[in-house]
PDB file of N, CA and C in Angstrom:
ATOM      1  N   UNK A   1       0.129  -4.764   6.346  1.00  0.00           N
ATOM      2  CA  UNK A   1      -0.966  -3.822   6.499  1.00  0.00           C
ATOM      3  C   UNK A   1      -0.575  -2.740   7.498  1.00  0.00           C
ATOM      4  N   UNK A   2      -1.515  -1.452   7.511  1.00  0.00           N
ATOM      5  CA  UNK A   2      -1.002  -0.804   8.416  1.00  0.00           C
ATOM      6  C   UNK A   2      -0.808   0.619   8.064  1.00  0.00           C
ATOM      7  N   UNK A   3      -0.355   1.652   8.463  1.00  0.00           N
ATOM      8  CA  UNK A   3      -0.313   3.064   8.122  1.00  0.00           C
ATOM      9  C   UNK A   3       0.957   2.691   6.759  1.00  0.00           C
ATOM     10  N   UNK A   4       1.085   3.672   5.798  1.00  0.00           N
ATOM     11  CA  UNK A   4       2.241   3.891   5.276  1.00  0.00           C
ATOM     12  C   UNK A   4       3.340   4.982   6.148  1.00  0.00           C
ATOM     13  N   UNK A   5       4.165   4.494   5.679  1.00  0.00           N
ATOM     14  CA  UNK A   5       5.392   5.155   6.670  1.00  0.00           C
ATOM     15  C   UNK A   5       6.249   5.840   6.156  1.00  0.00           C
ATOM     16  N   UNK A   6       6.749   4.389   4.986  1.00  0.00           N
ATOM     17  CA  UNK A   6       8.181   5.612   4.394  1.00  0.00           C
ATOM     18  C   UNK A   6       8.258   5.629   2.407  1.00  0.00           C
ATOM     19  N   UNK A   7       8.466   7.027   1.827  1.00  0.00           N
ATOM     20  CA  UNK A   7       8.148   6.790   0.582  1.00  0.00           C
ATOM     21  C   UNK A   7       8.957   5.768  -0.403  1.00  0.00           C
ATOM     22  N   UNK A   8       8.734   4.653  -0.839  1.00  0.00           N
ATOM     23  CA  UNK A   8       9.335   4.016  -1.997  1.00  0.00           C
ATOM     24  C   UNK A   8       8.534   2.403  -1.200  1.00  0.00           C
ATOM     25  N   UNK A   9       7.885   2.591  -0.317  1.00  0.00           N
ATOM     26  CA  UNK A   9       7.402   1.415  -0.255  1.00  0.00           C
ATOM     27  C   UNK A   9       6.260   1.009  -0.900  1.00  0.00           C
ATOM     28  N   UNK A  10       6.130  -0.498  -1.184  1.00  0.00           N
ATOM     29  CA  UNK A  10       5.219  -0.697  -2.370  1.00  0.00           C
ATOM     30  C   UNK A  10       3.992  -1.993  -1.471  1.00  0.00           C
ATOM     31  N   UNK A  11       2.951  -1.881  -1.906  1.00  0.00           N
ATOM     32  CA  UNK A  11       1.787  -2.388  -1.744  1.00  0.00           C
ATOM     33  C   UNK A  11       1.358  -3.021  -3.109  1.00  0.00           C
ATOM     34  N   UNK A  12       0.864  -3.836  -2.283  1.00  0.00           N
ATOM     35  CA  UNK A  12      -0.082  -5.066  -3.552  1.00  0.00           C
ATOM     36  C   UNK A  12      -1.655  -5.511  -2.925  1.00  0.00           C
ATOM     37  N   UNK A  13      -2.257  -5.319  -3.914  1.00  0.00           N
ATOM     38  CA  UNK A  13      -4.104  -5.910  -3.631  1.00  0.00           C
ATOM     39  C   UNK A  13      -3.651  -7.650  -3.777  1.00  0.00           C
ATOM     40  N   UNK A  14      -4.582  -7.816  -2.455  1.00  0.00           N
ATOM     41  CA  UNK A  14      -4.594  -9.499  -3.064  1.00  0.00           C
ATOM     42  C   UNK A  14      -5.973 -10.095  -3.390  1.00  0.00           C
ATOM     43  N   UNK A  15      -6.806  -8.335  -4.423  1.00  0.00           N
ATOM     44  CA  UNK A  15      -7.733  -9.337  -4.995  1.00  0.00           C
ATOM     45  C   UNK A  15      -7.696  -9.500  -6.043  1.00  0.00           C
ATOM     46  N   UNK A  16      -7.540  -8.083  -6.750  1.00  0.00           N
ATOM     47  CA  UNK A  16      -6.998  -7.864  -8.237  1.00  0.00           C
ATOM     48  C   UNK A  16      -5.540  -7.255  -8.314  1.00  0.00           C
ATOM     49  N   UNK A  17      -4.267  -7.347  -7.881  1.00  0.00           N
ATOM     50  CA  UNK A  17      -2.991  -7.850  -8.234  1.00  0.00           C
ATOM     51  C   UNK A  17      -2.470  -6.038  -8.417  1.00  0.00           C
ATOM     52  N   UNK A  18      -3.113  -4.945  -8.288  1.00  0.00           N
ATOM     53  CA  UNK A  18      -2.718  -3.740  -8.637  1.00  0.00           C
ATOM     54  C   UNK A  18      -1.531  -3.646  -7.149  1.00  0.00           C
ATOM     55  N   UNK A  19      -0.575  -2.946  -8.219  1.00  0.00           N
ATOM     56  CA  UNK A  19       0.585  -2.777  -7.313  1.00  0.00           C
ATOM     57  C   UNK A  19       0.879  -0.867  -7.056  1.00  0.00           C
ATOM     58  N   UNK A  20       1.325  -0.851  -6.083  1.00  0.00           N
ATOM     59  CA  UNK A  20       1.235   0.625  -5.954  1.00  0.00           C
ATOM     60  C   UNK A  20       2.836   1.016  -4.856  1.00  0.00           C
ATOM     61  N   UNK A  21       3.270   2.093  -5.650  1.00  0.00           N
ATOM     62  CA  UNK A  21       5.030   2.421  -4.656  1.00  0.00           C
ATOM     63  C   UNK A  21       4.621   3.695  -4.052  1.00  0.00           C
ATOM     64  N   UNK A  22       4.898   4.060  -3.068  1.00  0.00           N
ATOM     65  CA  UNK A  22       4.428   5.115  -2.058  1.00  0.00           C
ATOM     66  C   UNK A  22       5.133   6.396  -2.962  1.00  0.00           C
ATOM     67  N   UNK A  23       4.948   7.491  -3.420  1.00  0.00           N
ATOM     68  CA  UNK A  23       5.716   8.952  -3.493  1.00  0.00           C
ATOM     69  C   UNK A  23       6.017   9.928  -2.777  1.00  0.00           C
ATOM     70  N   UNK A  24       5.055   9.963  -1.766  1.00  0.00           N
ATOM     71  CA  UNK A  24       4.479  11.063  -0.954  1.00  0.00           C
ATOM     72  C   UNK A  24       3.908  10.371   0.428  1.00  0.00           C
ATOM     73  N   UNK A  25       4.346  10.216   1.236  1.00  0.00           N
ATOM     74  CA  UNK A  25       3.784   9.900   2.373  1.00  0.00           C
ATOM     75  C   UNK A  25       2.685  10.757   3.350  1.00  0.00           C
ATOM     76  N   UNK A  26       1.435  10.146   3.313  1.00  0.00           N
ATOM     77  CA  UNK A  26       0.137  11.666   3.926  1.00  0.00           C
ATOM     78  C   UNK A  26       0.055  10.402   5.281  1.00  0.00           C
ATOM     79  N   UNK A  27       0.585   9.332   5.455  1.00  0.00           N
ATOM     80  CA  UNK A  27      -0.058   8.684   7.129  1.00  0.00           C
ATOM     81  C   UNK A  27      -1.047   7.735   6.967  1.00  0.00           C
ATOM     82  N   UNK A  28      -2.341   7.525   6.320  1.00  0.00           N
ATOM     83  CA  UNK A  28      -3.314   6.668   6.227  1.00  0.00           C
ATOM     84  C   UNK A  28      -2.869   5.666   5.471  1.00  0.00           C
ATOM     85  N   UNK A  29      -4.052   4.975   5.412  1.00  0.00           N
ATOM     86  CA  UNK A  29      -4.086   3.104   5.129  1.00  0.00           C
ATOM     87  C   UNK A  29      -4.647   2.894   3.842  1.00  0.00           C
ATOM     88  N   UNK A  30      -3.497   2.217   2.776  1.00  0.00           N
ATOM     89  CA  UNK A  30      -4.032   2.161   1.328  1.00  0.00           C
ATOM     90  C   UNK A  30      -5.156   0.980   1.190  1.00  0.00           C
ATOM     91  N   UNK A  31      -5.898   0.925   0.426  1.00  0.00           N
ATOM     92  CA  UNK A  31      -7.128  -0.126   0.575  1.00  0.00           C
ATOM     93  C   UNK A  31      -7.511   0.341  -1.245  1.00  0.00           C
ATOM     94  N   UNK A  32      -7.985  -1.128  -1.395  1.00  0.00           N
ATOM     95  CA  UNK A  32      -7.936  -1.379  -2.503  1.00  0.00           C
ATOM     96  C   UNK A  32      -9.149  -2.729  -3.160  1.00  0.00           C
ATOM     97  N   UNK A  33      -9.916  -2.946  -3.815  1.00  0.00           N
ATOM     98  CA  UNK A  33     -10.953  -3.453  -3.670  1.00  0.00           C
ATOM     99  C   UNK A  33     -11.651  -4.299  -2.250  1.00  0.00           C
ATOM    100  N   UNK A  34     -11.872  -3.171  -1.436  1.00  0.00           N
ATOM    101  CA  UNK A  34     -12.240  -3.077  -0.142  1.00  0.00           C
ATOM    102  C   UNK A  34     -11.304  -3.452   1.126  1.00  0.00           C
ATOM    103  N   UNK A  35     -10.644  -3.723   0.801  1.00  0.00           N
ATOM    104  CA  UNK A  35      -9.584  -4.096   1.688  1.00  0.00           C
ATOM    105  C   UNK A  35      -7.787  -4.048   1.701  1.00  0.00           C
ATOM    106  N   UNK A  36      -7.359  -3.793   2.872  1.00  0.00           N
ATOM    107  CA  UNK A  36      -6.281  -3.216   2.987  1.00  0.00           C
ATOM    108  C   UNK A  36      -5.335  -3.669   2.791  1.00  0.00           C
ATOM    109  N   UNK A  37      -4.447  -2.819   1.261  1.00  0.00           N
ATOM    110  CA  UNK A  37      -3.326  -3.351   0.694  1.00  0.00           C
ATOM    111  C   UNK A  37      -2.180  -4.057   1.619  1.00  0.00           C
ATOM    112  N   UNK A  38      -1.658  -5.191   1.001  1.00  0.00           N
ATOM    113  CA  UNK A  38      -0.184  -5.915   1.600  1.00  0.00           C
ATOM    114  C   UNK A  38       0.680  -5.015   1.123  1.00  0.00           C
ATOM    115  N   UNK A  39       1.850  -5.205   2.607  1.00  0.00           N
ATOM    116  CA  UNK A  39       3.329  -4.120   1.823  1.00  0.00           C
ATOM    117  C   UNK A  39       3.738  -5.552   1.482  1.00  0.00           C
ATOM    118  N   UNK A  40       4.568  -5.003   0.106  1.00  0.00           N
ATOM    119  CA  UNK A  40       5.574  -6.590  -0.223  1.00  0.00           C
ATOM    120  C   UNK A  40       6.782  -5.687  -0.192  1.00  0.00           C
ATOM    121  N   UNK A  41       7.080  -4.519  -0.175  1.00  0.00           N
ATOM    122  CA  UNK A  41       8.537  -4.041  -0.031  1.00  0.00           C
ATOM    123  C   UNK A  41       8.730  -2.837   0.819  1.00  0.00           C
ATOM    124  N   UNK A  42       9.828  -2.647   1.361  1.00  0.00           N
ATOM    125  CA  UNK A  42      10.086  -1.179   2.275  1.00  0.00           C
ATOM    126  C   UNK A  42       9.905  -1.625   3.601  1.00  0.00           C
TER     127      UNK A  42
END
């Protein structure tokens, strides 16, 4: 959890399983059926 940082890192919801890889880095905190995505890579 936590700010995103660097682009190609990837996030996962651990409520409904949507996975997401960074492109563009803007600084804020990905969140995803209410709560804030896990990094699983980067």
């Amino acid at each position: 959890m936590g700010n995103v940082k660097a682009v190609g890192e990837v996030y996962k919801c651990s409520v409904c399983g949507n996975v997401v890889e960074v492109q563009e880095v803007g600084g804020g905190e990905l969140v995803c059926c209410g709560k804030p995505m896990d990094k699983i890579k980067g």
